[in-house]
Every structure is written in structure tokens, then in C-alpha cells.
Protein backbone atom coordinates (compact mmCIF):
# COMPACT_ATOMS: atom_id res chain seq x y z
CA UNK A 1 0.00 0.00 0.00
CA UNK A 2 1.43 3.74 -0.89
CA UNK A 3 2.14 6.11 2.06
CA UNK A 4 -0.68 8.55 2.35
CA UNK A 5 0.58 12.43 2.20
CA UNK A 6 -1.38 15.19 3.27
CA UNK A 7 -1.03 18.99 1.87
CA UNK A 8 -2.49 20.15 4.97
CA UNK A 9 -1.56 23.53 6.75
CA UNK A 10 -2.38 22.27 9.94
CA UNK A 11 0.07 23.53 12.40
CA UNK A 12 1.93 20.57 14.61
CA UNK A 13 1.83 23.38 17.67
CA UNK A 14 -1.72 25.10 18.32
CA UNK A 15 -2.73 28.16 19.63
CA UNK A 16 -1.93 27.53 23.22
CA UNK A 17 1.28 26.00 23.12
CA UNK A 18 1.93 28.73 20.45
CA UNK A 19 0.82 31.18 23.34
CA UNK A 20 2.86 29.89 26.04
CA UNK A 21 5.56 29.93 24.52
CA UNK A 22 5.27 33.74 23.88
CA UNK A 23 4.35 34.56 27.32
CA UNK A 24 7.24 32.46 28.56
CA UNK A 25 9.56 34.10 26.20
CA UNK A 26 7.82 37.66 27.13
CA UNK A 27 8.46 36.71 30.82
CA UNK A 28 12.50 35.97 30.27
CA UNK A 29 12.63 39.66 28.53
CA UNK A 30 10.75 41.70 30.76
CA UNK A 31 10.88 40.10 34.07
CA UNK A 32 9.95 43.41 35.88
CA UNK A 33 6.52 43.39 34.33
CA UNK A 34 4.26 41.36 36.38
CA UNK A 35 1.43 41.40 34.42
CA UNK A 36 0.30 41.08 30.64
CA UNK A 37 -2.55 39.84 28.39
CA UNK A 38 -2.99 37.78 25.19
CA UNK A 39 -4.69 39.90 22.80
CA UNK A 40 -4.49 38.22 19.53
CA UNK A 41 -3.52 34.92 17.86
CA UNK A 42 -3.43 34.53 14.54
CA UNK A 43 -1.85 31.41 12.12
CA UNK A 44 -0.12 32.79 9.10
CA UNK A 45 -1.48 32.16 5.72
CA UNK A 46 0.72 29.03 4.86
CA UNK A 47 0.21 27.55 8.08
CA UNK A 48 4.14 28.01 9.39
CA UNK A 49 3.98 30.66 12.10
CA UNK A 50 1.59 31.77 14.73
CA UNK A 51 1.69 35.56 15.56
CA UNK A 52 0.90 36.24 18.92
CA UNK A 53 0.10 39.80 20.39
CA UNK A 54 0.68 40.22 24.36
CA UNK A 55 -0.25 43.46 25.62
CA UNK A 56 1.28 45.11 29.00
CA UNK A 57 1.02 48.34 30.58
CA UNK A 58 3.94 50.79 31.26
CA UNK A 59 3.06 52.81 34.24
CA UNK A 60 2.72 56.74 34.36
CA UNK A 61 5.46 59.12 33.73
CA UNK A 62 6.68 59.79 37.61
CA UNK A 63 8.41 63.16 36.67
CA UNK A 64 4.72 64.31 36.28
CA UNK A 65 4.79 64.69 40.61
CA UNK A 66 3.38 61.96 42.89
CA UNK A 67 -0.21 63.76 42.81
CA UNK A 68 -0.05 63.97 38.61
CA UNK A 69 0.85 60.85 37.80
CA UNK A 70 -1.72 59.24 39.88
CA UNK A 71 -4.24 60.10 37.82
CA UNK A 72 -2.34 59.02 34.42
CA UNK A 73 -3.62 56.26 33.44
CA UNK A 74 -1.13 53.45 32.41
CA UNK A 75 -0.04 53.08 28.62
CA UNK A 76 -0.22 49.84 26.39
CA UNK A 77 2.08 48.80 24.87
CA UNK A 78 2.24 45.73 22.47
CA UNK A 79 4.42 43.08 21.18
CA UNK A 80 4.25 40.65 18.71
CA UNK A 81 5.85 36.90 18.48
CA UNK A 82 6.24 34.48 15.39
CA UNK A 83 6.28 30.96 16.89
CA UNK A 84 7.44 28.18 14.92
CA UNK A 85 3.83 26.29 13.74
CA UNK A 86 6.01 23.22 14.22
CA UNK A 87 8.50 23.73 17.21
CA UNK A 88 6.81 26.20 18.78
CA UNK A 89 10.17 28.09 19.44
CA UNK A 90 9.36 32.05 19.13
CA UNK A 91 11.59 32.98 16.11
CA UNK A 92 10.40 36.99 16.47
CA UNK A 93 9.21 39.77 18.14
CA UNK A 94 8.03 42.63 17.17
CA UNK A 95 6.39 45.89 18.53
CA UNK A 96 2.29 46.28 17.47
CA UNK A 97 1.24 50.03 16.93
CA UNK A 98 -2.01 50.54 16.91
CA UNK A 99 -3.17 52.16 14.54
């Protein structure tokens, strides 16, 4: 019998694994921010890289004065990681303007 072979784009690594790894990768880089969210995951059109946003906020500017920057609110920033659809070993990141 002849090997079957597939043409699929499935991705070996999904979205979570592809997720974790980002945040885990996120977390070696910045390990002074505490807290982040996922804000988008999205597979690239030939099914080789997942693109994963994490958002985090960079607190108010604290040459504004104690009383000033307490009523800054934080900004967002955003990043961006490629994650190998097959390893799932981040091979990019990127900073997300919005636009």
C-alpha cells in the first residue's frame, strides 16, 4: 500500500502552546513586568507561524509629581511573536502600533 501524504496547513503546535511559549519568552525579557494579556492569535497564511500579540502596561510618567501621575492612566504597549507552527520556538518579536 502507498504512504498517504497530506497537503495540509495544519500547524503541529496550536494556539496555546503557540501562546505559552510567547508569554514564557515575554516573561525571560521583561521580568519586571508582572502582568500582561494575550490579545491576539493569529496562524499565518501558509500555516508556518503563529503571531501572537501580548499586551502590558507601562506605568505613568513619575516626573509628572506623585499627585499627577496618579491620575495618568497606564499606557499599552504591544508586542508581537512568530512561533514556529512546528516547534513552537518564538523565532520573532516585534512591537504592534495601533493604529
Amino acid at each position: 500500500m502507498p504512504a498517504i501524504t497530506t497537503t495540509s496547513k495544519k500547524p503541529k503546535v496550536d494556539a496555546r502552546v503557540a501562546a505559552s511559549a510567547a508569554a514564557a519568552y515575554f516573561k525571560e525579557l521583561y521580568p519586571n513586568v508582572t502582568a500582561f494579556s494575550l490579545e491576539e492569535v493569529e496562524l499565518s497564511e501558509d500555516g508556518t507561524h503563529w503571531m501572537i500579540t501580548l499586551s502590558f502596561d507601562i506605568p505613568a510618567n513619575p516626573r509628572l509629581g506623585s499627585v499627577l501621575a496618579q491620575f495618568q492612566p497606564p499606557k499599552a504597549k504591544f508586542k508581537v511573536f512568530k512561533v514556529d507552527a512546528k516547534t513552537g520556538r518564538v523565532v520573532a518579536m516585534k512591537i504592534r502600533k495601533l493604529e
